[in-house]
C-alpha atoms as a PDB file:
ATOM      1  CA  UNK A   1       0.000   0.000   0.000  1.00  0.00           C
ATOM      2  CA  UNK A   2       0.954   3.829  -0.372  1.00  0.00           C
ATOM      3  CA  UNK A   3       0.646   6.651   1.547  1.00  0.00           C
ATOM      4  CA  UNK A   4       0.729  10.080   0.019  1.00  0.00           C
ATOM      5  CA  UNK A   5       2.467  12.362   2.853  1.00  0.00           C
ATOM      6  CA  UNK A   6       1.297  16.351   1.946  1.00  0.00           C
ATOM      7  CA  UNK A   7       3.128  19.047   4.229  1.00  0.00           C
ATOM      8  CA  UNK A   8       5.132  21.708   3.427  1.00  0.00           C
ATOM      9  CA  UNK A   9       7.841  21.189   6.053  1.00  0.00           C
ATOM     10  CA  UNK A  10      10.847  18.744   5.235  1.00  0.00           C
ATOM     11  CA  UNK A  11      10.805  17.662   8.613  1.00  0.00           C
ATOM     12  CA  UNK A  12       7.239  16.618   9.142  1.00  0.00           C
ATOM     13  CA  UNK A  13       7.767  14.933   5.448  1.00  0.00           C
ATOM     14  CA  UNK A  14      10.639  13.183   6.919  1.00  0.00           C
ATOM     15  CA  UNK A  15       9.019  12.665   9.628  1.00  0.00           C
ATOM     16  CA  UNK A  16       6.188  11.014   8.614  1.00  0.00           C
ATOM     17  CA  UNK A  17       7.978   8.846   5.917  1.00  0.00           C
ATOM     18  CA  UNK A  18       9.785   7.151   8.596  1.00  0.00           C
ATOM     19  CA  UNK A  19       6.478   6.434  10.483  1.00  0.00           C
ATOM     20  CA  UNK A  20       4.832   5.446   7.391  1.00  0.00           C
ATOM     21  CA  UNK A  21       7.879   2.862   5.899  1.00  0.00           C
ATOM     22  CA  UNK A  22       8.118   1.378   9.827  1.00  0.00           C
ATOM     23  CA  UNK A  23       4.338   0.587   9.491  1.00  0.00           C
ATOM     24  CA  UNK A  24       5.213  -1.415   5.717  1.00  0.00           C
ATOM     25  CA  UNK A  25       3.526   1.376   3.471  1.00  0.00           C
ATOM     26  CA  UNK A  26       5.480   2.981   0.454  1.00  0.00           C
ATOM     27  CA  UNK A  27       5.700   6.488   1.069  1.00  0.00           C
ATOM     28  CA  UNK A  28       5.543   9.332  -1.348  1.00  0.00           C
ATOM     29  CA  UNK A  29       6.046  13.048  -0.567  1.00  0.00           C
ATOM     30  CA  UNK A  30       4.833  16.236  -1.869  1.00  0.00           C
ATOM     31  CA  UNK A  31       5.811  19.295  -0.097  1.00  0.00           C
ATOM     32  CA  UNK A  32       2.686  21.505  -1.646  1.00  0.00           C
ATOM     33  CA  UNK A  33      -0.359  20.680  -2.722  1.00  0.00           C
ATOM     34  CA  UNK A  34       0.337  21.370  -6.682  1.00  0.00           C
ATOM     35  CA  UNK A  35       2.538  18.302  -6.326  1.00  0.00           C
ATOM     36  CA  UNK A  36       0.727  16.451  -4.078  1.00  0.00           C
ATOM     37  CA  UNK A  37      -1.990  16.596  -7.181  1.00  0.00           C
ATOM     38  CA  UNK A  38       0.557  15.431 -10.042  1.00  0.00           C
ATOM     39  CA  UNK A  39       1.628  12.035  -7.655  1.00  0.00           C
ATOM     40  CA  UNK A  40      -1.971  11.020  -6.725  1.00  0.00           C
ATOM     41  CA  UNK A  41      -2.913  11.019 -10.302  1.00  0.00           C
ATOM     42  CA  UNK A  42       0.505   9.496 -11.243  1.00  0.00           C
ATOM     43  CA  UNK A  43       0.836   6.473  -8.240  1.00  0.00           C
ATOM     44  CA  UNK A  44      -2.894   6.310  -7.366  1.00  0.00           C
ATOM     45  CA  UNK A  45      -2.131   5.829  -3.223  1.00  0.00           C
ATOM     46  CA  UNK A  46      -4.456   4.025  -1.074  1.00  0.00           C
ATOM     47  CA  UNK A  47      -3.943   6.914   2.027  1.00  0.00           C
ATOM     48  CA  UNK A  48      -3.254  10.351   2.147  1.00  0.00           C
ATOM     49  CA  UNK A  49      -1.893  12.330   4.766  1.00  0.00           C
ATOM     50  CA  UNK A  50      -2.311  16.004   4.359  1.00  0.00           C
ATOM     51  CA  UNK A  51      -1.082  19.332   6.523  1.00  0.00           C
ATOM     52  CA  UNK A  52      -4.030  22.043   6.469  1.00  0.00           C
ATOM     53  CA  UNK A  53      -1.621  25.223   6.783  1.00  0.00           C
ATOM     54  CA  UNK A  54       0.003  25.185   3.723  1.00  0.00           C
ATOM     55  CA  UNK A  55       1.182  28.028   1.475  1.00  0.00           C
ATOM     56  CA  UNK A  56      -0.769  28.646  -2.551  1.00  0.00           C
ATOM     57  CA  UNK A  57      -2.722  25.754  -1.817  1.00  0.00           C
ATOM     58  CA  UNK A  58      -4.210  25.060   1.744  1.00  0.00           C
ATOM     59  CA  UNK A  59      -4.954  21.401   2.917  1.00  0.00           C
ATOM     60  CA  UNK A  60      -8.589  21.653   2.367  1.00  0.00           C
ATOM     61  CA  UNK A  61      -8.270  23.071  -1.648  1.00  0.00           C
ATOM     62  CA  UNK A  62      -6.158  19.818  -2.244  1.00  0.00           C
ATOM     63  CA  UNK A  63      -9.334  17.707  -0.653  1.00  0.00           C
ATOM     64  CA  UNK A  64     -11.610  19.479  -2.595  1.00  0.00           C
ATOM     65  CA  UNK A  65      -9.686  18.738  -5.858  1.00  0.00           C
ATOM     66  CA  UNK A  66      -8.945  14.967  -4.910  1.00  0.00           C
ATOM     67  CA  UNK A  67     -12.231  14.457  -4.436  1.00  0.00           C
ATOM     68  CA  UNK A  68     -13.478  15.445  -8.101  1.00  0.00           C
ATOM     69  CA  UNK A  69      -9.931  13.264  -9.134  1.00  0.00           C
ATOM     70  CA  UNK A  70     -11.194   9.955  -7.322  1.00  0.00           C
ATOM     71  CA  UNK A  71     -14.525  10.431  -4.834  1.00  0.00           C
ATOM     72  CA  UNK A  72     -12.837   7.836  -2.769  1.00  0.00           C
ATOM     73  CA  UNK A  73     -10.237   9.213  -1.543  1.00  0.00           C
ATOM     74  CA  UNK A  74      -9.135   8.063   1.531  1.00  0.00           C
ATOM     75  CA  UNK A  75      -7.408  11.404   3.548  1.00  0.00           C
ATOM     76  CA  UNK A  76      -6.781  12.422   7.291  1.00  0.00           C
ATOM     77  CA  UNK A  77      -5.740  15.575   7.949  1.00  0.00           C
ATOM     78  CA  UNK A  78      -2.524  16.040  10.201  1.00  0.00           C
ATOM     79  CA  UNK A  79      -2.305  19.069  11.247  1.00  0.00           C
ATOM     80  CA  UNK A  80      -0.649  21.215  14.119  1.00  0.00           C
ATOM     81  CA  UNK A  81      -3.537  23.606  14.604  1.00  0.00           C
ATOM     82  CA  UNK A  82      -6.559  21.193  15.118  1.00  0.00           C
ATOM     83  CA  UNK A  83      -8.697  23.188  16.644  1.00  0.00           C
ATOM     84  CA  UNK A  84     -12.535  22.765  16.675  1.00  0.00           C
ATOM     85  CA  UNK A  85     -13.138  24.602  13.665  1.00  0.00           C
ATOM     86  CA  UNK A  86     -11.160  22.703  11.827  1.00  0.00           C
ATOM     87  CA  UNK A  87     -12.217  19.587  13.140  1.00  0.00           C
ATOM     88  CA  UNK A  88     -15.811  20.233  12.393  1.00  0.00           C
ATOM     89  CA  UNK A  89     -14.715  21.330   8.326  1.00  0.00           C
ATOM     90  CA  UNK A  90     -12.950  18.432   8.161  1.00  0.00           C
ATOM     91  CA  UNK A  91     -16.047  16.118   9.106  1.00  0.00           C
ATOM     92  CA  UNK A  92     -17.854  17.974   6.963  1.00  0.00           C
ATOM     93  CA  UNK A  93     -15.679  17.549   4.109  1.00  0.00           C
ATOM     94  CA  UNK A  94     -15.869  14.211   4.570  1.00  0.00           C
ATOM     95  CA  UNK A  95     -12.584  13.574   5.393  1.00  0.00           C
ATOM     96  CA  UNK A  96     -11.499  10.111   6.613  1.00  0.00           C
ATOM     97  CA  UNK A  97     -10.674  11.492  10.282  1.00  0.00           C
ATOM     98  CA  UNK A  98      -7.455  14.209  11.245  1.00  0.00           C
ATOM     99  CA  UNK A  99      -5.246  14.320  14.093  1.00  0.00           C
ATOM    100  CA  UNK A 100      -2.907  16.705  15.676  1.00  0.00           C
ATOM    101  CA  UNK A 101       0.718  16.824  15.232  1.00  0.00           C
ATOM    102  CA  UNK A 102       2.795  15.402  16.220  1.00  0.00           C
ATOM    103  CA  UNK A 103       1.375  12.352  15.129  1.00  0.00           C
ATOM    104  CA  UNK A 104       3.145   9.261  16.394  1.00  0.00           C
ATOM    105  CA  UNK A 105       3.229   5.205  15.048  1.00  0.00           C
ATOM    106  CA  UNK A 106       0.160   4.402  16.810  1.00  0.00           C
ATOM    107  CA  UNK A 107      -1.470   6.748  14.880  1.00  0.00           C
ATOM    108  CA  UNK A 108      -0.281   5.582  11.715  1.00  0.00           C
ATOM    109  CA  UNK A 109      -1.885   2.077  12.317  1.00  0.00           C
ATOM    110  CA  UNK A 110      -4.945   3.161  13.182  1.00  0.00           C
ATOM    111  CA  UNK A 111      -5.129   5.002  10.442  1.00  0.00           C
ATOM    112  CA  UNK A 112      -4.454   1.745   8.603  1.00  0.00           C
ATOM    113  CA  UNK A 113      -6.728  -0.043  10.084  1.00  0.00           C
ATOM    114  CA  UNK A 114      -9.357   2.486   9.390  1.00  0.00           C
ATOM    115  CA  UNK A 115      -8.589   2.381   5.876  1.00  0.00           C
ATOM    116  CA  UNK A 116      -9.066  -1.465   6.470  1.00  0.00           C
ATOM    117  CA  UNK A 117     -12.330  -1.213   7.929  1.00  0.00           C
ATOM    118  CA  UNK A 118     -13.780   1.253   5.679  1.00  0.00           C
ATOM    119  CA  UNK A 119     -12.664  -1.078   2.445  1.00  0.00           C
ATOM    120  CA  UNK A 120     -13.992  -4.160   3.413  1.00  0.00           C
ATOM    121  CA  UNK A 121     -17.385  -2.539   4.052  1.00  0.00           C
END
């Protein structure tokens, strides 16, 4: 499986990749959201993990365009500033869930296992 890491900081990328390859997944990074566009539609990844706060194109613009790329899109938000506004347009975006970084391994598997669950229903 791949995950699709989305942030605009190097270290969260690295970050994340690390947490992502120690959990078996094949990341890919994008450090905007332009990018982050050109890989989806190039590697087609099973998960996405996007940063909200993100300079020319913010977290929830990418969501909005991956959703008219593939409507099932499977994306959390990761973000530092999850606060309950955010929380509540993410729901109602209809993204997979979000959590607050620093995220750590045991958020990466449950994200997996969310993916899981959701796919087998």
């Amino acid at each position: 499986m791949k995950a699709l890491i989305i942030d605009d900081s190097l270290f969260t990328l690295e970050r994340h990749k690390n947490l992502v390859m120690d959990a078996q997944l094949e990341p890919l990074l994008a450090e905007s959201g332009a990018k982050a566009l050109e890989m989806y539609k190039e590697h087609n990844p099973e998960i996405v993990l996007c940063d909200i706060m993100m300079p020319e194109m913010n977290g929830y613009e990418v969501f909005e365009i991956l959703k008219e790329i593939d409507a099932n899109v499977f994306l959390y938000f990761i973000s530092a500033e999850m606060t309950s506004a955010a929380k509540e347009k993410a729901i109602s975006m209809k993204a997979a869930g979000f959590y607050q970084k620093p995220i750590e391994q045991k958020e990466i598997l449950e994200i997996i296992e969310d993916y899981k669950a959701k796919r087998l229903v």
